[in-house]
PDB file of N, CA and C in Angstrom:
ATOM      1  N   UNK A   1      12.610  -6.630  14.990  1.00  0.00           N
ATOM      2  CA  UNK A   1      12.752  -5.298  14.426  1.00  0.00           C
ATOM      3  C   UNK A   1      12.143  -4.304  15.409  1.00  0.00           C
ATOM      4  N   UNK A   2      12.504  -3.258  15.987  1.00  0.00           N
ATOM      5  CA  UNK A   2      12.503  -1.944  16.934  1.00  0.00           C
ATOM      6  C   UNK A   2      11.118  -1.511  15.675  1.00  0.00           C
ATOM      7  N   UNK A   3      10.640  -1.191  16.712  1.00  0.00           N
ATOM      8  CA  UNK A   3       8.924  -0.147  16.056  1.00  0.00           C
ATOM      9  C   UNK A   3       9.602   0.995  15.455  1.00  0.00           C
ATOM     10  N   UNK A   4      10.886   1.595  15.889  1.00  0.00           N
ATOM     11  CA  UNK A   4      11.197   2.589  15.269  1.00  0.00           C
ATOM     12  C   UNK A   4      11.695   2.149  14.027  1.00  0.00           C
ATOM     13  N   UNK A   5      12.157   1.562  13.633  1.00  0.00           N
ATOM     14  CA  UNK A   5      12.485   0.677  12.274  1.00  0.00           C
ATOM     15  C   UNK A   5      11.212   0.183  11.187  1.00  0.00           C
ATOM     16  N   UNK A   6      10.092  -0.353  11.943  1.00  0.00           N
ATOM     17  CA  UNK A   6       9.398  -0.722  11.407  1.00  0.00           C
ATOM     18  C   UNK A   6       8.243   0.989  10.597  1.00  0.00           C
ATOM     19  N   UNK A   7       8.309   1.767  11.653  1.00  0.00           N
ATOM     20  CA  UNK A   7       7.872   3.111  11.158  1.00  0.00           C
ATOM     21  C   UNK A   7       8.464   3.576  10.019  1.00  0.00           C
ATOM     22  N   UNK A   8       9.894   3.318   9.927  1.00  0.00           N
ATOM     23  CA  UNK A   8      10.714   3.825   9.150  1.00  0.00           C
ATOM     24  C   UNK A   8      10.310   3.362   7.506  1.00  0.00           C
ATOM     25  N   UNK A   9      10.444   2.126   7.721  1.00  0.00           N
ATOM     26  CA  UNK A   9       9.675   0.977   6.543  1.00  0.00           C
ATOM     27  C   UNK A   9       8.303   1.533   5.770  1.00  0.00           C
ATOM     28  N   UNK A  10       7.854   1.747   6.919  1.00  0.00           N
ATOM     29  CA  UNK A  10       6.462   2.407   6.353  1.00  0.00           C
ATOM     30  C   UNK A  10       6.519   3.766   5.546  1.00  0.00           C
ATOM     31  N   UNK A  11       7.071   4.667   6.427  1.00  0.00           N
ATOM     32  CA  UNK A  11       7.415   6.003   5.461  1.00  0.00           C
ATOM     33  C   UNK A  11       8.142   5.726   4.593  1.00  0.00           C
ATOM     34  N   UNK A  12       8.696   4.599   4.386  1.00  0.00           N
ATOM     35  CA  UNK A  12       9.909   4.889   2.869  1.00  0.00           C
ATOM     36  C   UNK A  12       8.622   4.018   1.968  1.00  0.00           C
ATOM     37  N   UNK A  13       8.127   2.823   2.380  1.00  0.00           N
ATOM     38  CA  UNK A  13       6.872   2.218   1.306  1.00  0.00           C
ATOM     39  C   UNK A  13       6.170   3.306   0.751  1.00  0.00           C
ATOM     40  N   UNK A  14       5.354   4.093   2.124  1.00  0.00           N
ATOM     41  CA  UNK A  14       4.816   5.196   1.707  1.00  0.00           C
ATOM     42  C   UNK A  14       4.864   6.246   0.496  1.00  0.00           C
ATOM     43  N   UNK A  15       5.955   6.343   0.438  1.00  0.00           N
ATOM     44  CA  UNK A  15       6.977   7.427   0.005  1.00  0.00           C
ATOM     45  C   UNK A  15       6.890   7.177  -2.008  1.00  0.00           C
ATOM     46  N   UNK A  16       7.551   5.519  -1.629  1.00  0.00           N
ATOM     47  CA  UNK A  16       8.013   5.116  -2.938  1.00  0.00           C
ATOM     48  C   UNK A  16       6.633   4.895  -3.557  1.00  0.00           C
ATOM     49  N   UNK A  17       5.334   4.344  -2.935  1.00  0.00           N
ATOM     50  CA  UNK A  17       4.660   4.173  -3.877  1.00  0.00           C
ATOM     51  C   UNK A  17       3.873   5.494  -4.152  1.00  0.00           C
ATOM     52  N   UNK A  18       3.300   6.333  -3.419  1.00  0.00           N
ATOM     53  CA  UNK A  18       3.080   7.588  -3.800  1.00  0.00           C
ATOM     54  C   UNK A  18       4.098   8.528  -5.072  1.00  0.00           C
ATOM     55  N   UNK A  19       5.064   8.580  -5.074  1.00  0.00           N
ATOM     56  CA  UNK A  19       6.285   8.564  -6.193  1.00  0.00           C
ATOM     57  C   UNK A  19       5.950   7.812  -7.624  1.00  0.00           C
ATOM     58  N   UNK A  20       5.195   6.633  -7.227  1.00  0.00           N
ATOM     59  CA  UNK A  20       5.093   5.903  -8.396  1.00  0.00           C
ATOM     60  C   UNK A  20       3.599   5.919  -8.893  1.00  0.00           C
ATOM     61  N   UNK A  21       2.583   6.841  -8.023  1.00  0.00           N
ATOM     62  CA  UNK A  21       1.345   7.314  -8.561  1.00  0.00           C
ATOM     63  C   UNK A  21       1.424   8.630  -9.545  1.00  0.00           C
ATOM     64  N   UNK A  22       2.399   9.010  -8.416  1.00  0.00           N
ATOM     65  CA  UNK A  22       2.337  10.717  -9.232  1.00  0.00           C
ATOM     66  C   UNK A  22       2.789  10.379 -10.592  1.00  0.00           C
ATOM     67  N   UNK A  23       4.494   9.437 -10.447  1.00  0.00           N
ATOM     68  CA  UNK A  23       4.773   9.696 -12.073  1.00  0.00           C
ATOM     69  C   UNK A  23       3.465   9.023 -13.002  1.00  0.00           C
ATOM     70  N   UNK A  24       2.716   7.958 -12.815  1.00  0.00           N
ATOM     71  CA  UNK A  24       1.734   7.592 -13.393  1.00  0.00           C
ATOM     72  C   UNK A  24       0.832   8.949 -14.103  1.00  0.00           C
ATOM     73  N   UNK A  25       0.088   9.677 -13.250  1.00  0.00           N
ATOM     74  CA  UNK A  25      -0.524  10.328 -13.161  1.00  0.00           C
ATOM     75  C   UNK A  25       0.026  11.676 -13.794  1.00  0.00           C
ATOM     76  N   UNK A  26       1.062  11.972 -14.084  1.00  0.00           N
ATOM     77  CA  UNK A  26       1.592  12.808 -14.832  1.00  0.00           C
ATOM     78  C   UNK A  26       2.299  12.347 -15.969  1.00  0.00           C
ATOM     79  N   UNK A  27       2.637  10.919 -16.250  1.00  0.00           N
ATOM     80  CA  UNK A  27       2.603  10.484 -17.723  1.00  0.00           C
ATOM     81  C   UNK A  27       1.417  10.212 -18.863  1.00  0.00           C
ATOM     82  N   UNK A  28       0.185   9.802 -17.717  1.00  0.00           N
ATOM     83  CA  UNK A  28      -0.826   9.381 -18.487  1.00  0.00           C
ATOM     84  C   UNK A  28      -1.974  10.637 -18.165  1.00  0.00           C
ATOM     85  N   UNK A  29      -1.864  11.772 -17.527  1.00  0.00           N
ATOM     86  CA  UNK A  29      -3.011  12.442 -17.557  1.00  0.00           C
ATOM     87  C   UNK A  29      -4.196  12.427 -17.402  1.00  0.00           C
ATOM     88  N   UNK A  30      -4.853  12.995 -17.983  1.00  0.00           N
ATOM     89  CA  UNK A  30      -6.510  12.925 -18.325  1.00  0.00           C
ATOM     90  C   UNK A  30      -6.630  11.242 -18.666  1.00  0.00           C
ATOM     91  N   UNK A  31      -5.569  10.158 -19.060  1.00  0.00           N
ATOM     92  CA  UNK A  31      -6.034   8.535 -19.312  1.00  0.00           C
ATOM     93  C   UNK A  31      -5.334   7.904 -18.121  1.00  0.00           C
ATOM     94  N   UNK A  32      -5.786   8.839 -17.110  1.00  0.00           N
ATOM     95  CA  UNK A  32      -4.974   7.799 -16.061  1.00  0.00           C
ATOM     96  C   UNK A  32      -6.108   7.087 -15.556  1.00  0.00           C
ATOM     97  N   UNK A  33      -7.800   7.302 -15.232  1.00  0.00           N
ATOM     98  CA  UNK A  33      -8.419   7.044 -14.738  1.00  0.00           C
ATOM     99  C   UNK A  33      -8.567   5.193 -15.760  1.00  0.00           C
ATOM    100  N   UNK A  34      -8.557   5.604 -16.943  1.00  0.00           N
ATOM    101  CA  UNK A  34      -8.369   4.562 -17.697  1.00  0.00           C
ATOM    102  C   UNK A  34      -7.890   3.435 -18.216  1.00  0.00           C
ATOM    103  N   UNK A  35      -6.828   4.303 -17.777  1.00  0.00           N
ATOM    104  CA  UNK A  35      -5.082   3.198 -17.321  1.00  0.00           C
ATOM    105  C   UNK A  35      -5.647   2.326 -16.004  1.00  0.00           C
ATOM    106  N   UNK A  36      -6.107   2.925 -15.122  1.00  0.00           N
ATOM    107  CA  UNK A  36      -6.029   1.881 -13.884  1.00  0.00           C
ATOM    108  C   UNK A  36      -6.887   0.911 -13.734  1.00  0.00           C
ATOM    109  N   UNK A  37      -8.500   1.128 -14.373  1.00  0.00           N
ATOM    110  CA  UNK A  37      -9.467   0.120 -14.815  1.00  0.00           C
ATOM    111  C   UNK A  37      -8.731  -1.029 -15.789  1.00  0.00           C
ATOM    112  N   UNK A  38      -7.587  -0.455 -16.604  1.00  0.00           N
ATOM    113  CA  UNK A  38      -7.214  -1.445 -17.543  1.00  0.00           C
ATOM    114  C   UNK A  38      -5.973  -1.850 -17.309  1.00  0.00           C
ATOM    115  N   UNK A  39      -5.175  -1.245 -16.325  1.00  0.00           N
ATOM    116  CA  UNK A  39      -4.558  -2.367 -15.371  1.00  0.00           C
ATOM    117  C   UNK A  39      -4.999  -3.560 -14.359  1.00  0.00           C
ATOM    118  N   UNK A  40      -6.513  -3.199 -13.921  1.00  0.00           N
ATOM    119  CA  UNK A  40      -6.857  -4.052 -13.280  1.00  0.00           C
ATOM    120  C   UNK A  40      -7.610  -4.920 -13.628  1.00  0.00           C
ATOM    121  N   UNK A  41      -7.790  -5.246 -14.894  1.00  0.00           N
ATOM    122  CA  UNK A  41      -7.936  -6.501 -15.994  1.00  0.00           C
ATOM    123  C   UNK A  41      -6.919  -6.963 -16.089  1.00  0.00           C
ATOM    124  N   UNK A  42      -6.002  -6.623 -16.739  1.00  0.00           N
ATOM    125  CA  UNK A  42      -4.738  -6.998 -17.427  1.00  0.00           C
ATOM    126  C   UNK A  42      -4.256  -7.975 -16.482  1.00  0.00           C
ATOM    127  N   UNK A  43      -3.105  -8.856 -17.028  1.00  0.00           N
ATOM    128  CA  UNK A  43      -2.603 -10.196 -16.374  1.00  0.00           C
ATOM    129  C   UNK A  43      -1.327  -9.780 -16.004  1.00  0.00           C
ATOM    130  N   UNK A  44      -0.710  -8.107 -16.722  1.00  0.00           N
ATOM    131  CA  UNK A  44       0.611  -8.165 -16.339  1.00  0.00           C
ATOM    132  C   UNK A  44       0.834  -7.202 -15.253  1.00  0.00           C
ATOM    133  N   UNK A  45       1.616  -7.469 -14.470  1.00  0.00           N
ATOM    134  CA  UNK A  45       2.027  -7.087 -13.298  1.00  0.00           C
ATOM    135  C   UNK A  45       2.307  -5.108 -13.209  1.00  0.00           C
ATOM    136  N   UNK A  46       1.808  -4.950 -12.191  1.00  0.00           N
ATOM    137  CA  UNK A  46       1.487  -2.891 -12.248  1.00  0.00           C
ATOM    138  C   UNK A  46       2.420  -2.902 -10.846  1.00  0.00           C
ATOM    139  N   UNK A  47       3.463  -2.037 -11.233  1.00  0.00           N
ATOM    140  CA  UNK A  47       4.628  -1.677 -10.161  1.00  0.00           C
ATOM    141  C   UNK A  47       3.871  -1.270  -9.061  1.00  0.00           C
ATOM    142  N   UNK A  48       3.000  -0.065  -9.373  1.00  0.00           N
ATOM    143  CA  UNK A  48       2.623   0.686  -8.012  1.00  0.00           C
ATOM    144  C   UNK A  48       1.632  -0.095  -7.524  1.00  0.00           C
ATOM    145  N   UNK A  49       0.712  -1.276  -8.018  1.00  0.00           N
ATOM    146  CA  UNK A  49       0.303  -2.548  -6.779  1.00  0.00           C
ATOM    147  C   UNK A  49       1.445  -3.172  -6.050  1.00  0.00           C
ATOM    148  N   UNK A  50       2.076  -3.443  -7.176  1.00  0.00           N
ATOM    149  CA  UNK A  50       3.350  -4.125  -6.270  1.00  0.00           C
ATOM    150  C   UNK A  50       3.565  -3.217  -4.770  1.00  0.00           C
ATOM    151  N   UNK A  51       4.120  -2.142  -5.079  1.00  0.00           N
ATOM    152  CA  UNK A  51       4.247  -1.392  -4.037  1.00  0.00           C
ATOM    153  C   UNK A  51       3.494  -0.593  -3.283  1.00  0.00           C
ATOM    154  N   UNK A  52       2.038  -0.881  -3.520  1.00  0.00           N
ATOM    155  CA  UNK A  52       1.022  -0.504  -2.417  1.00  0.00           C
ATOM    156  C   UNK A  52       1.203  -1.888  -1.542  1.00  0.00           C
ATOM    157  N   UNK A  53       0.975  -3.493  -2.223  1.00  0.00           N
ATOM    158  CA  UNK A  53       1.330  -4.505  -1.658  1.00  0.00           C
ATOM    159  C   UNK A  53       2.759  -3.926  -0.483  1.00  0.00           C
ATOM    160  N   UNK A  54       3.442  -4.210  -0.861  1.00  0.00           N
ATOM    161  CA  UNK A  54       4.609  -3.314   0.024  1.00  0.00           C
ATOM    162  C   UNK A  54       4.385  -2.608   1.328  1.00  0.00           C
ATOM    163  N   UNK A  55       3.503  -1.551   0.886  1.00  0.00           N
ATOM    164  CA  UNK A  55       3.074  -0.498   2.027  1.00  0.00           C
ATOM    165  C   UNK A  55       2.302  -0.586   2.833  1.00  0.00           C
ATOM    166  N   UNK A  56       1.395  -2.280   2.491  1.00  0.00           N
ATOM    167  CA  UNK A  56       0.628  -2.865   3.149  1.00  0.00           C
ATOM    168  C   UNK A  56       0.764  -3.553   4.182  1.00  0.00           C
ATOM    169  N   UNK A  57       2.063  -4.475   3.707  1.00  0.00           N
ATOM    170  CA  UNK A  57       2.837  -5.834   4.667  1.00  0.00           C
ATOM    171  C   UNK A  57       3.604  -4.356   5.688  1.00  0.00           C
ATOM    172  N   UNK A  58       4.103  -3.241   5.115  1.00  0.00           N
ATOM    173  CA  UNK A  58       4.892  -2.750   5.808  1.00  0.00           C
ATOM    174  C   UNK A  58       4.451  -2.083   7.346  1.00  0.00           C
ATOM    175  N   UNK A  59       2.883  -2.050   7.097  1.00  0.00           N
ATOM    176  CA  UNK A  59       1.742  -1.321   7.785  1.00  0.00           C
ATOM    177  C   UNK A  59       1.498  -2.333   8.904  1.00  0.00           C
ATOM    178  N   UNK A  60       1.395  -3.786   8.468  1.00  0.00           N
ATOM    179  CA  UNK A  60       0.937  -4.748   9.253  1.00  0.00           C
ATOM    180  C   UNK A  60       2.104  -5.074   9.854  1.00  0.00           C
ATOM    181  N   UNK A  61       3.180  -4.974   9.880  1.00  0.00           N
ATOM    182  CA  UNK A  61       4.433  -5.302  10.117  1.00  0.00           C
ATOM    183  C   UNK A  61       4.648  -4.235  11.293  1.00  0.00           C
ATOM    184  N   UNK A  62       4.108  -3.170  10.968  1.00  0.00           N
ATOM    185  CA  UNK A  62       4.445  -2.403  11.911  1.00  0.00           C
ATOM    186  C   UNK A  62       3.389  -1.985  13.291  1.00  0.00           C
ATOM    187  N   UNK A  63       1.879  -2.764  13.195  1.00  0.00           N
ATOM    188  CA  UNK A  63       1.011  -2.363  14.110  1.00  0.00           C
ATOM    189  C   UNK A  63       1.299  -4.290  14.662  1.00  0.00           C
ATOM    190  N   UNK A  64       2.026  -5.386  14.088  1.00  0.00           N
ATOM    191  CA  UNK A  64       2.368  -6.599  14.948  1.00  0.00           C
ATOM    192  C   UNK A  64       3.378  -6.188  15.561  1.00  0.00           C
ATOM    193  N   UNK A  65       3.834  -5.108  15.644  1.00  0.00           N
ATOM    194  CA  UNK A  65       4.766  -4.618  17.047  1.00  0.00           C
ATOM    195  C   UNK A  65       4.590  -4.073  17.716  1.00  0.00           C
ATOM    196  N   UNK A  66       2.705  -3.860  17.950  1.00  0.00           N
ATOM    197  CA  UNK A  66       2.020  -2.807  19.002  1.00  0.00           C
ATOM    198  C   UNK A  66       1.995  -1.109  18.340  1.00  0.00           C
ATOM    199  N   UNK A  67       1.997  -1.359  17.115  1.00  0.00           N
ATOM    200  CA  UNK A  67       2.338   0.179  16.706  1.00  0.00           C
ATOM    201  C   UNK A  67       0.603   0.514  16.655  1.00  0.00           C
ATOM    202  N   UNK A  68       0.246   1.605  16.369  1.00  0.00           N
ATOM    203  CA  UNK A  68      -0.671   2.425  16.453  1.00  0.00           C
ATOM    204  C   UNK A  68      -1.036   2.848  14.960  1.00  0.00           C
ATOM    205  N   UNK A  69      -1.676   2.332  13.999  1.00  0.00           N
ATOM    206  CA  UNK A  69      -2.367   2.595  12.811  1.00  0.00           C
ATOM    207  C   UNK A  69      -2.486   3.993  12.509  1.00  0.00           C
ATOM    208  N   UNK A  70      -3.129   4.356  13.163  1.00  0.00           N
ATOM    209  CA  UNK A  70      -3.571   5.931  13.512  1.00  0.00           C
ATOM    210  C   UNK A  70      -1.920   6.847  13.561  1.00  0.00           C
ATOM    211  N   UNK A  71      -1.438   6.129  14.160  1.00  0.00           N
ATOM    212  CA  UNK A  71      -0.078   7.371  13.677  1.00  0.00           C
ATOM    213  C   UNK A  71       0.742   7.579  12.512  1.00  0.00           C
ATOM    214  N   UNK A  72       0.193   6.548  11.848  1.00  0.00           N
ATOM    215  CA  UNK A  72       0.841   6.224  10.406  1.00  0.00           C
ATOM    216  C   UNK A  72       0.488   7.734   9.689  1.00  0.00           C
ATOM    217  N   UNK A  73       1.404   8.028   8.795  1.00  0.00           N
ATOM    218  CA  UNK A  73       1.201   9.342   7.728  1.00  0.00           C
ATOM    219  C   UNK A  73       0.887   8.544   6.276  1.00  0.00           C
ATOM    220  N   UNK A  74      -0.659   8.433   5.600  1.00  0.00           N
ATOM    221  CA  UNK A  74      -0.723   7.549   4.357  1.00  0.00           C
ATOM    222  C   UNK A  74      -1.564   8.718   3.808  1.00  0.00           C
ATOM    223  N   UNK A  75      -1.376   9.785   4.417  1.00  0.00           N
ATOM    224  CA  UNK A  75      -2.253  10.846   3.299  1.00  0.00           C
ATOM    225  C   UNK A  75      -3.682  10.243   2.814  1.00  0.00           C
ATOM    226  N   UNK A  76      -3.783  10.499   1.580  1.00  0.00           N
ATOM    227  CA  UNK A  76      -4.969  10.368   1.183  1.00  0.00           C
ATOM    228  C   UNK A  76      -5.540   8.509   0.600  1.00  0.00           C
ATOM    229  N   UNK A  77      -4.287   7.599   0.827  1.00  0.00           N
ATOM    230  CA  UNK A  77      -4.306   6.477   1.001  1.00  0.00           C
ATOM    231  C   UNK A  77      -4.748   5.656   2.101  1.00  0.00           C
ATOM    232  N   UNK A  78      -4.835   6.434   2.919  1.00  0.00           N
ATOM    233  CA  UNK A  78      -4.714   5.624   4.492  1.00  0.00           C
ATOM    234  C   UNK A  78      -6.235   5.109   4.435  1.00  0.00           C
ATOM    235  N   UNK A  79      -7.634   5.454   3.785  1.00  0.00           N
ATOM    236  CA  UNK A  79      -8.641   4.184   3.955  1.00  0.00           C
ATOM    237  C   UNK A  79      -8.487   3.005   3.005  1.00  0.00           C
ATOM    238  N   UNK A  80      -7.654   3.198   1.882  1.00  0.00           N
ATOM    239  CA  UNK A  80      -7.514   2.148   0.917  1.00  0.00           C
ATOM    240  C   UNK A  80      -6.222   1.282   1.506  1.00  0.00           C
ATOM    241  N   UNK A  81      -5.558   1.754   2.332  1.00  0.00           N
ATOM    242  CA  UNK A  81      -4.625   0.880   3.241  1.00  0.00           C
ATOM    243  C   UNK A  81      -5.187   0.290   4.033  1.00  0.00           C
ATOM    244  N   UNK A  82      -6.191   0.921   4.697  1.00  0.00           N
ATOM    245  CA  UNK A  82      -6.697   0.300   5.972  1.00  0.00           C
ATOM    246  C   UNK A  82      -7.723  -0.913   5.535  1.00  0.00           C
ATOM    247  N   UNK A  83      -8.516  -0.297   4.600  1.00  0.00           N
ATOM    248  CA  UNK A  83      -9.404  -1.893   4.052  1.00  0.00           C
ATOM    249  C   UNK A  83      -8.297  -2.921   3.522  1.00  0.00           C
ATOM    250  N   UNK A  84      -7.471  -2.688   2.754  1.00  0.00           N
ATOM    251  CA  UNK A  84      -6.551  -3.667   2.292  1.00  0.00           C
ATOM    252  C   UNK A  84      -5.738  -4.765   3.785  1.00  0.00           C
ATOM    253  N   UNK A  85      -5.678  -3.718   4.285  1.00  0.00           N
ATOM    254  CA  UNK A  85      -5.005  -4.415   6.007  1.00  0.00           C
ATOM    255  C   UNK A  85      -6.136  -5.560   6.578  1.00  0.00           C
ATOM    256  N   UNK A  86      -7.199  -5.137   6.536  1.00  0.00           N
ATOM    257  CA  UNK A  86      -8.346  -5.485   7.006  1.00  0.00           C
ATOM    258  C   UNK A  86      -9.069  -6.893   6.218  1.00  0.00           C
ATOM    259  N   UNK A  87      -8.851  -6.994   5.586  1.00  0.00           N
ATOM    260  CA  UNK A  87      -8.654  -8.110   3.917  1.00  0.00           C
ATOM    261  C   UNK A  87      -7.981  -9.083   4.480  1.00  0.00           C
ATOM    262  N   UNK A  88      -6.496  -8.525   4.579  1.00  0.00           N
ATOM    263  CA  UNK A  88      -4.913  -9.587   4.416  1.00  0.00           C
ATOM    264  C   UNK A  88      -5.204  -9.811   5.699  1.00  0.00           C
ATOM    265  N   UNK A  89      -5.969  -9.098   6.970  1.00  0.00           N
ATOM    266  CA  UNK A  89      -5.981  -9.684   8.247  1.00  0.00           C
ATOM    267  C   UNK A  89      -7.141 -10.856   8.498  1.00  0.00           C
ATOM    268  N   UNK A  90      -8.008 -11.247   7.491  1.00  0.00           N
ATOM    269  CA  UNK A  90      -9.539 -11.701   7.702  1.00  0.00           C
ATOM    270  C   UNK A  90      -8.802 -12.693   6.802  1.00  0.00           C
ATOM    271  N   UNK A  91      -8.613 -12.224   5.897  1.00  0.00           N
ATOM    272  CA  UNK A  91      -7.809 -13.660   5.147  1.00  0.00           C
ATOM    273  C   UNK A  91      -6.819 -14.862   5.590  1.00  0.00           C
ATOM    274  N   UNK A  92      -5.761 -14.098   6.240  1.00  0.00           N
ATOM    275  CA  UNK A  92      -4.987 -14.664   7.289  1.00  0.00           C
ATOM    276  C   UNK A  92      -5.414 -15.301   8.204  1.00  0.00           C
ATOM    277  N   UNK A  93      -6.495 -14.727   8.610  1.00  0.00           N
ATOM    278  CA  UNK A  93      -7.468 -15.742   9.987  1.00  0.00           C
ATOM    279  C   UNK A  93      -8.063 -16.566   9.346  1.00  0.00           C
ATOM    280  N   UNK A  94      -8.523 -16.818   8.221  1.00  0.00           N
ATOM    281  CA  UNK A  94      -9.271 -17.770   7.480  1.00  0.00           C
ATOM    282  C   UNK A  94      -8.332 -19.442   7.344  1.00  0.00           C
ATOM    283  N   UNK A  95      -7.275 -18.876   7.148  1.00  0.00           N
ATOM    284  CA  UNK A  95      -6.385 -19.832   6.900  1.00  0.00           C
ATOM    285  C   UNK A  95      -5.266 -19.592   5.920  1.00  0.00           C
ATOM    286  N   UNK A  96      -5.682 -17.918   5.247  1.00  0.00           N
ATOM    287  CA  UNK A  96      -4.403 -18.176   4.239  1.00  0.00           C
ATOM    288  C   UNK A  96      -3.272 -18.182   4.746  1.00  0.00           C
ATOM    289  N   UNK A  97      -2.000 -17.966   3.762  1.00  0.00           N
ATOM    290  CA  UNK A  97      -0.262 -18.239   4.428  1.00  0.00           C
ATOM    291  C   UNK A  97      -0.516 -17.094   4.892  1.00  0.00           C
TER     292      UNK A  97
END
């Protein structure tokens, strides 16, 4: 995959899961802070992890082609991307898949 492709990936992950905070955050309001503590108990599956997961592989996908982290556009996500990268990369060296 061309780095320019893989950039591309990233801004559309980007894109979609930010899309899927806001609508959160404007369905649940003032109980969004509440919602997300009690999504992150819960056993059933939360779209916009799914697709931070997404924006994550899409991130690492795109700096294993020599891309540059730092040029990425993750707004106000980009340290909760970057520790998450930093995780799936220490993990990976550990031995996971």
């Amino acid at each position: 995959m061309p780095l320019s492709e893989a950039r591309q990936r990233v801004d559309l992950a980007y894109t979609v899961f930010r899309r899927c905070v806001e609508q959160e955050v404007a369905e649940y309001g003032e109980q969004y802070d509440e919602l997300r503590r009690m999504e992150d108990e819960a056993p059933a599956p939360d779209p916009c992890v799914q697709l931070f997961n997404e924006l994550v592989d899409a991130c690492l996908d795109y700096e294993n082609l020599s891309g540059e982290r730092e040029e990425l556009e993750l707004g106000e996500y980009r340290d909760r991307v970057y520790r998450r990268m930093e995780e799936v990369s220490r993990w990976e060296g550990e031995g996971g898949p």
